[in-house]
C-alpha atoms as a PDB file:
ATOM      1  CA  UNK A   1      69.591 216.552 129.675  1.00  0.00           C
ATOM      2  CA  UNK A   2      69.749 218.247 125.922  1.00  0.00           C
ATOM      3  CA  UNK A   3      73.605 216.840 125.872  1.00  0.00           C
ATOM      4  CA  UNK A   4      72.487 213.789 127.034  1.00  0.00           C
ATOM      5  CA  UNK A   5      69.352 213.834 124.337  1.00  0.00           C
ATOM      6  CA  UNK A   6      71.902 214.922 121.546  1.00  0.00           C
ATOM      7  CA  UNK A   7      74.853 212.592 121.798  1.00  0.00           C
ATOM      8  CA  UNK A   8      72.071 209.632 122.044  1.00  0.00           C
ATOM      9  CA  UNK A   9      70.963 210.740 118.925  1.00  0.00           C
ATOM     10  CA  UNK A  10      74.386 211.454 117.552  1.00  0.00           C
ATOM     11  CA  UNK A  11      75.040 208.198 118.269  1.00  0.00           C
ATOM     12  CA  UNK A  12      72.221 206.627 117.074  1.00  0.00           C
ATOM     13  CA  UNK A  13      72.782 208.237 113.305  1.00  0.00           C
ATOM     14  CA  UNK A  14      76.487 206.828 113.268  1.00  0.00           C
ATOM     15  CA  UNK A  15      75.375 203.290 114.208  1.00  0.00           C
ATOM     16  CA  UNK A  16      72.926 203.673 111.187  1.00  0.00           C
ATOM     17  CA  UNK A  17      75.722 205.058 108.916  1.00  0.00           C
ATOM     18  CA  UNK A  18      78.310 202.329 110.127  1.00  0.00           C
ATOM     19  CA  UNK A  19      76.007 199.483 109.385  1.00  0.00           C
ATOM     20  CA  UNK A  20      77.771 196.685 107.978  1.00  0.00           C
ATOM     21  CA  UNK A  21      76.376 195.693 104.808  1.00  0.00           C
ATOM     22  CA  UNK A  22      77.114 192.748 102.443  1.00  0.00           C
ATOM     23  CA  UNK A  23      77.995 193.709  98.810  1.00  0.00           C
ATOM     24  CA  UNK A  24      78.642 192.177  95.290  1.00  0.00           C
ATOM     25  CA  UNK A  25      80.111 195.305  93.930  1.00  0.00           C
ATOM     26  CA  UNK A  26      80.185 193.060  90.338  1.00  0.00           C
ATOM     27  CA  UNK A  27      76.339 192.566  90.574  1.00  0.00           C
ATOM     28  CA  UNK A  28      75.439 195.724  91.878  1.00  0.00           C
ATOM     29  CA  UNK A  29      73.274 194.310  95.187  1.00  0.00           C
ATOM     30  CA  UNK A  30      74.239 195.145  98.509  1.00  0.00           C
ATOM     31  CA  UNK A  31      72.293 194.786 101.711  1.00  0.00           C
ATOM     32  CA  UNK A  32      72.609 195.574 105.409  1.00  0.00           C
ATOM     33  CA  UNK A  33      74.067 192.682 107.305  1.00  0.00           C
ATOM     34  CA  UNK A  34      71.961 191.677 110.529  1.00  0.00           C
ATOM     35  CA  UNK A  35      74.139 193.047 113.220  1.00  0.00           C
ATOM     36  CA  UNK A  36      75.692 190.497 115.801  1.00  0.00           C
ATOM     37  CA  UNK A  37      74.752 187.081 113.644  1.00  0.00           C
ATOM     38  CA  UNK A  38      76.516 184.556 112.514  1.00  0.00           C
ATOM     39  CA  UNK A  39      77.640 184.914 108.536  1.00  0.00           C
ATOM     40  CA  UNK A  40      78.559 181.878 106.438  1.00  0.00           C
ATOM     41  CA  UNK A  41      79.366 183.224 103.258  1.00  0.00           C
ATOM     42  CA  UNK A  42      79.652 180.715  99.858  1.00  0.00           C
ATOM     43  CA  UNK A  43      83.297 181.858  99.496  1.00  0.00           C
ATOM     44  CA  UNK A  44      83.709 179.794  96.106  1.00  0.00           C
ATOM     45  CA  UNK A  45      80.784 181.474  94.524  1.00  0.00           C
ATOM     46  CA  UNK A  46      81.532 185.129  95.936  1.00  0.00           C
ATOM     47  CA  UNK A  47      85.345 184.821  94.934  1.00  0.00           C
ATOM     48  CA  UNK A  48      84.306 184.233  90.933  1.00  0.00           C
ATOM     49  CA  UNK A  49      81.576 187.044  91.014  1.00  0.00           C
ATOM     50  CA  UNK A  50      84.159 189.093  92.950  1.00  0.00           C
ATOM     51  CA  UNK A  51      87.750 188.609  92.291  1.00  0.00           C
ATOM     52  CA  UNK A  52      87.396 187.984  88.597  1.00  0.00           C
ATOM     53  CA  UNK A  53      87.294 190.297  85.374  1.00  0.00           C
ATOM     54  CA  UNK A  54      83.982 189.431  83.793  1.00  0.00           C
ATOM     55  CA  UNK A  55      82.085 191.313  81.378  1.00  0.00           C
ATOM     56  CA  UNK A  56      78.796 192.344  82.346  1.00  0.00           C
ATOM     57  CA  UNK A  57      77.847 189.564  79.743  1.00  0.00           C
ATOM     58  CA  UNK A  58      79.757 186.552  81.463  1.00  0.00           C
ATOM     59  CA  UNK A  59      78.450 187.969  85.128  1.00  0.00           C
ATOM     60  CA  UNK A  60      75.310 187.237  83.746  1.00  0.00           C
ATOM     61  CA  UNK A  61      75.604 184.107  82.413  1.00  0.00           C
ATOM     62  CA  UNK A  62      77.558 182.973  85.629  1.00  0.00           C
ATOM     63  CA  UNK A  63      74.503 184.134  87.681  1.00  0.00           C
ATOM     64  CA  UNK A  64      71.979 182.203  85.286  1.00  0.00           C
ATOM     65  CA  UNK A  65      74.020 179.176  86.314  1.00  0.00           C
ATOM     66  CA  UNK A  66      74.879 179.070  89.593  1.00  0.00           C
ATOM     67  CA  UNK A  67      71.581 178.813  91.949  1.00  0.00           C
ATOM     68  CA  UNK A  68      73.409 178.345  95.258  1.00  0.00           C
ATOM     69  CA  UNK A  69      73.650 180.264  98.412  1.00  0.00           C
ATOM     70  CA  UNK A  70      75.568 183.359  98.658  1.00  0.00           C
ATOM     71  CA  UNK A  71      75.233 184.166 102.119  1.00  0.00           C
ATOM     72  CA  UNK A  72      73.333 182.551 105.217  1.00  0.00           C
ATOM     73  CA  UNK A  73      73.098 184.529 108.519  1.00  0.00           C
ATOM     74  CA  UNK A  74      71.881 182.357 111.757  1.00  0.00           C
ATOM     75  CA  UNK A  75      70.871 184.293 114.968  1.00  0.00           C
ATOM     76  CA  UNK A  76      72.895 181.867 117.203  1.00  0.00           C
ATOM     77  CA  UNK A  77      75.479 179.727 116.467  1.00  0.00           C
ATOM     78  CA  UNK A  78      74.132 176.501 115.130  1.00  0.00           C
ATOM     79  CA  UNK A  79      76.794 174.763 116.321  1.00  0.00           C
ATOM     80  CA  UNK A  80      75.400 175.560 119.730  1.00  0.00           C
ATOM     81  CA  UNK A  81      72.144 175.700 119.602  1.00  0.00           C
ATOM     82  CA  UNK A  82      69.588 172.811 119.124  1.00  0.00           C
ATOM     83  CA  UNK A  83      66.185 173.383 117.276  1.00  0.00           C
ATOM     84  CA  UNK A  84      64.948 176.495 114.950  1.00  0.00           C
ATOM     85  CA  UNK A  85      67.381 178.821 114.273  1.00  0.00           C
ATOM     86  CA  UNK A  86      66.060 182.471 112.977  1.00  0.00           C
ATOM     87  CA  UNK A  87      68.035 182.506 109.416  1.00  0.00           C
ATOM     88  CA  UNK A  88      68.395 184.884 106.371  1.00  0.00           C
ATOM     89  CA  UNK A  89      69.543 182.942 103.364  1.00  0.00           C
ATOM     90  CA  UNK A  90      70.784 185.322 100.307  1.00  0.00           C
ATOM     91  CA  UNK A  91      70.642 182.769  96.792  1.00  0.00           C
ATOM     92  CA  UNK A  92      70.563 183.680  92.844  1.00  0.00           C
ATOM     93  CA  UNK A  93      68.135 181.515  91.176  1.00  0.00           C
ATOM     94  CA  UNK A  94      67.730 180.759  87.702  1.00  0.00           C
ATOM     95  CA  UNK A  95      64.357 181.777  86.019  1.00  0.00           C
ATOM     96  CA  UNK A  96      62.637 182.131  82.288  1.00  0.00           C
ATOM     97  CA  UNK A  97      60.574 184.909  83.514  1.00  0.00           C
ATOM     98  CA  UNK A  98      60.933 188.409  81.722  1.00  0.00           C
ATOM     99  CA  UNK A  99      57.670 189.986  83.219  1.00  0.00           C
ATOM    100  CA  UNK A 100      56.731 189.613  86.888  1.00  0.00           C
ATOM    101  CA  UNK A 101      53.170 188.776  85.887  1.00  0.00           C
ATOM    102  CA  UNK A 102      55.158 185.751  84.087  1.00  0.00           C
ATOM    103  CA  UNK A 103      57.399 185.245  87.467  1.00  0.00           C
ATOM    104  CA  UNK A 104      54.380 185.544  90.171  1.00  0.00           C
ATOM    105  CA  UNK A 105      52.631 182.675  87.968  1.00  0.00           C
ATOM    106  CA  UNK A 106      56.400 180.690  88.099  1.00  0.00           C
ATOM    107  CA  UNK A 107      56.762 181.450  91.556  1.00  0.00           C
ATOM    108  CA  UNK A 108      53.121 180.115  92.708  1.00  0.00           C
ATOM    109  CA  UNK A 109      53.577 176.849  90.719  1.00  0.00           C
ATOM    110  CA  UNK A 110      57.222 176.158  92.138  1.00  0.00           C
ATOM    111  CA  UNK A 111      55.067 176.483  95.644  1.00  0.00           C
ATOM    112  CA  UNK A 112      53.329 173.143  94.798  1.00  0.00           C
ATOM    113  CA  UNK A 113      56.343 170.912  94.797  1.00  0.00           C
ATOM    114  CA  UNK A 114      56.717 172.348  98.170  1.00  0.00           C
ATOM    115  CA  UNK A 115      52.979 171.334  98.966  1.00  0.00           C
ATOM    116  CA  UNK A 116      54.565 167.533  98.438  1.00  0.00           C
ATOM    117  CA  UNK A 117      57.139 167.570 100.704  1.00  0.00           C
ATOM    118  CA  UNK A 118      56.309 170.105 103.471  1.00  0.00           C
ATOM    119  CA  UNK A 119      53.872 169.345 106.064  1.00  0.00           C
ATOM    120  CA  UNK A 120      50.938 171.772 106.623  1.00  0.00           C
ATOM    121  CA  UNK A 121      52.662 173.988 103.460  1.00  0.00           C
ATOM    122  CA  UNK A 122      50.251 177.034 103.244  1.00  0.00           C
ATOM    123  CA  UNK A 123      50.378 180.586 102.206  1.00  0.00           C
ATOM    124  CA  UNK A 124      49.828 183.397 104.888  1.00  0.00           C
ATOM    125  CA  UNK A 125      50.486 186.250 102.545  1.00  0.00           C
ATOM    126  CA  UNK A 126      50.162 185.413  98.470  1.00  0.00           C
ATOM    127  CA  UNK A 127      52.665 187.105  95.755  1.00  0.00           C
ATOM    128  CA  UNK A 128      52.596 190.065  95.997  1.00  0.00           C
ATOM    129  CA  UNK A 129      54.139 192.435  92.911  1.00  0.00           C
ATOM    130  CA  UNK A 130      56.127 195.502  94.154  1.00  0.00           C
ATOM    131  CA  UNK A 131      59.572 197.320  93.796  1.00  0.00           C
ATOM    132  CA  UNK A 132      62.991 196.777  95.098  1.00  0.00           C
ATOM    133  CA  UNK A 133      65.168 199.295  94.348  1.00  0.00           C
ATOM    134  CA  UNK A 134      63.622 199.894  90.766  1.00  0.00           C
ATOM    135  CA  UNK A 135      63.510 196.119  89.914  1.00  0.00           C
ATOM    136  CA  UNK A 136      60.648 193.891  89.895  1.00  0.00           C
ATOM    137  CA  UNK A 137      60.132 191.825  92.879  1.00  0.00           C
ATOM    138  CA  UNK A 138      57.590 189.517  94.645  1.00  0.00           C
ATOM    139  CA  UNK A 139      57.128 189.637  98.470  1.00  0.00           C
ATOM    140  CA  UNK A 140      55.030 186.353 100.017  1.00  0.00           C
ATOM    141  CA  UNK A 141      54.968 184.162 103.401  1.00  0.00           C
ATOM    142  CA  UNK A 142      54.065 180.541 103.728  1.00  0.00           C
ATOM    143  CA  UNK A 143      54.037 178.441 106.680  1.00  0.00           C
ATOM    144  CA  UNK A 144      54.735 174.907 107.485  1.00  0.00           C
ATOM    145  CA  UNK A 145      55.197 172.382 109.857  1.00  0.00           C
ATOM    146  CA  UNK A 146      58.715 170.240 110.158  1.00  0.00           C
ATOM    147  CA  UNK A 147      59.601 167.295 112.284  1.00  0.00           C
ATOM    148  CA  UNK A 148      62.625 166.590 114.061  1.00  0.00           C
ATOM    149  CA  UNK A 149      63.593 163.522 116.591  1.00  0.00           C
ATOM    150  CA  UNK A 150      59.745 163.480 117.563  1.00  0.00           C
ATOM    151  CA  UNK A 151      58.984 166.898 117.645  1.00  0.00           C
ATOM    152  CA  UNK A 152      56.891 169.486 115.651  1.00  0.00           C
ATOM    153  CA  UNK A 153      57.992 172.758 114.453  1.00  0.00           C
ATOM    154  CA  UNK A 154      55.539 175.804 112.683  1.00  0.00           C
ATOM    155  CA  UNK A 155      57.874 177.442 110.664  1.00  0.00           C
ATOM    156  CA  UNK A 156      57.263 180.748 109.016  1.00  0.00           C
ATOM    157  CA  UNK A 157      58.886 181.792 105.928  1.00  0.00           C
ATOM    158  CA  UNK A 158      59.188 185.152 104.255  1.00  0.00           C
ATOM    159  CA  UNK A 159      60.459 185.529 101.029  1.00  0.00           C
ATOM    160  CA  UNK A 160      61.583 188.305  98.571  1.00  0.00           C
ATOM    161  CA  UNK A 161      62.085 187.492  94.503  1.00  0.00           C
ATOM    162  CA  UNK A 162      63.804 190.486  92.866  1.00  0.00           C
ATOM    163  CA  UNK A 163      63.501 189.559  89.429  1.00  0.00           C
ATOM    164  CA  UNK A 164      66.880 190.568  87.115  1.00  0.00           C
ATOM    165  CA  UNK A 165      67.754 189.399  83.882  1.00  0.00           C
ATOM    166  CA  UNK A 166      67.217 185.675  83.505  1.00  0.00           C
ATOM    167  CA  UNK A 167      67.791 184.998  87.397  1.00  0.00           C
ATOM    168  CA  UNK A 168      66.216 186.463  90.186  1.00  0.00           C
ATOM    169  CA  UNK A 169      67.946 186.880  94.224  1.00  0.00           C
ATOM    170  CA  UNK A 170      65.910 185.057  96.458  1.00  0.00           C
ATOM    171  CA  UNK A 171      66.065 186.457 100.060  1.00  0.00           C
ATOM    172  CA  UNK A 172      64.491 183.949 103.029  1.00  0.00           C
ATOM    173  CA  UNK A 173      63.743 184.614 106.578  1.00  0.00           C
ATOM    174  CA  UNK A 174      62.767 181.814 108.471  1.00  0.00           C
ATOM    175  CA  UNK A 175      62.161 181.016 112.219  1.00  0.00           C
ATOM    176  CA  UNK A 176      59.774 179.168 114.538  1.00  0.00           C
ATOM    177  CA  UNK A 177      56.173 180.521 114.875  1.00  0.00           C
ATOM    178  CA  UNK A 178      55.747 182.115 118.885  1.00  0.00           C
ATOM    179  CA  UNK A 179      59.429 181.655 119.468  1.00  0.00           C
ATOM    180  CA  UNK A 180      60.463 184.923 118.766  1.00  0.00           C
ATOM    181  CA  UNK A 181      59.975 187.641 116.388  1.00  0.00           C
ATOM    182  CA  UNK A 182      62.587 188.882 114.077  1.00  0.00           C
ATOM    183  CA  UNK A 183      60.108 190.473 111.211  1.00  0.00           C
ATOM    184  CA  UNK A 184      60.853 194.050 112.109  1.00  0.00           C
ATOM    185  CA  UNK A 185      64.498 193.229 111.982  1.00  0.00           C
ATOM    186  CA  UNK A 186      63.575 191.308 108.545  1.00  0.00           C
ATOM    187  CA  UNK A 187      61.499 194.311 106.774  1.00  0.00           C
ATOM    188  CA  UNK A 188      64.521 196.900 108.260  1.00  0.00           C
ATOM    189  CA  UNK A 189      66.924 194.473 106.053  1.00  0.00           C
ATOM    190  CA  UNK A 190      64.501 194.287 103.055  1.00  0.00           C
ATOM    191  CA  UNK A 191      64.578 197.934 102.796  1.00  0.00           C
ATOM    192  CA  UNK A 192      68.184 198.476 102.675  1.00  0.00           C
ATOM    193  CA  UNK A 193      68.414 196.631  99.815  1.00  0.00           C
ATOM    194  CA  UNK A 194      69.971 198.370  96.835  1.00  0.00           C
ATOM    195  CA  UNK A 195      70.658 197.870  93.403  1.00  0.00           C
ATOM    196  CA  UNK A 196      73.336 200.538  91.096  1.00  0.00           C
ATOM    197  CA  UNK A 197      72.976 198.275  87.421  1.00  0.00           C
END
């Protein structure tokens, strides 16, 4: 039974150390990938921050300017599967904040054009300041309802700001409220973030 006990754990501790993780070595961010989803990288994007010899001056600017998607990851293949996909979405966004108090008061304003266009747009959990990793970063949930060929969906959406210099990386978990709950799996990915500039 001990064996049994020990080469569980064994186990266990290499599927934690083999975790696949996605990295911009460039930027310094890396995060653990959620195992067994579907990844649709932005290859155009990750090849210029990748592939090419900036200085840490032109990385920057590059980031400042390009608010797009780096990475989505869909539970199922959306391809095949109808409705409200969970989904982790991985973006740079451009922002004039250089304090968070500045960037909580950006990010709560930014939430009223959202007001406009999403149904039932609400907070459940307000800005809240904390650290990622040594940088500055807002953590927050709203929830909203979206239509589709007749039918309603509550969607709940989690967000993480980690404010950098003149952009911040936006990471968004989404998925259908009393579907299913991926927010343990969400937090687990949250904390394996890590920053080395």
């Amino acid at each position: 039974m001990k064996k049994i006990l020990l080469i569980c754990m064994f186990l266990s501790f290499c599927k934690a150390i083999c975790q696949e993780r996605f990295e911009l070595t460039k930027m310094g961010f890396s995060m653990n990938s959620p195992e067994g989803w579907y990844e649709m990288k932005n290859e155009e994007i990750l090849k210029n921050l990748e592939e090419y010899d900036l200085t840490d001056e032109q990385l920057q600017e590059l980031l400042k300017t390009n608010s797009k998607q780096l990475v989505t990851y869909t539970k199922y293949n959306p391809k095949k599967v109808a409705g409200i996909i969970p989904t982790i979405k991985v973006r740079t966004m451009v922002t004039q904040s250089k304090t968070i108090e500045s960037f909580k008061k950006e990010t709560e304003l930014s939430t009223k054009d959202a007001m406009k266009v999403l149904d039932n747009f609400r907070f459940i959990e307000k800005p809240i300041a904390g650290k990622v990793s040594g940088k500055d970063a807002l953590k927050f949930a709203v929830q909203f309802t979206m239509k589709n060929n007749g039918n309603e969906y509550e969607i709940v959406s989690n967000s993480y700001y980690i404010l950098l210099n003149g952009y911040y990386v936006s990471l968004n978990f989404i998925e259908q409220v009393g579907k299913e709950d991926n927010s343990k799996l969400f937090d687990e990915i949250f904390q394996s973030i890590h920053f080395t500039k």
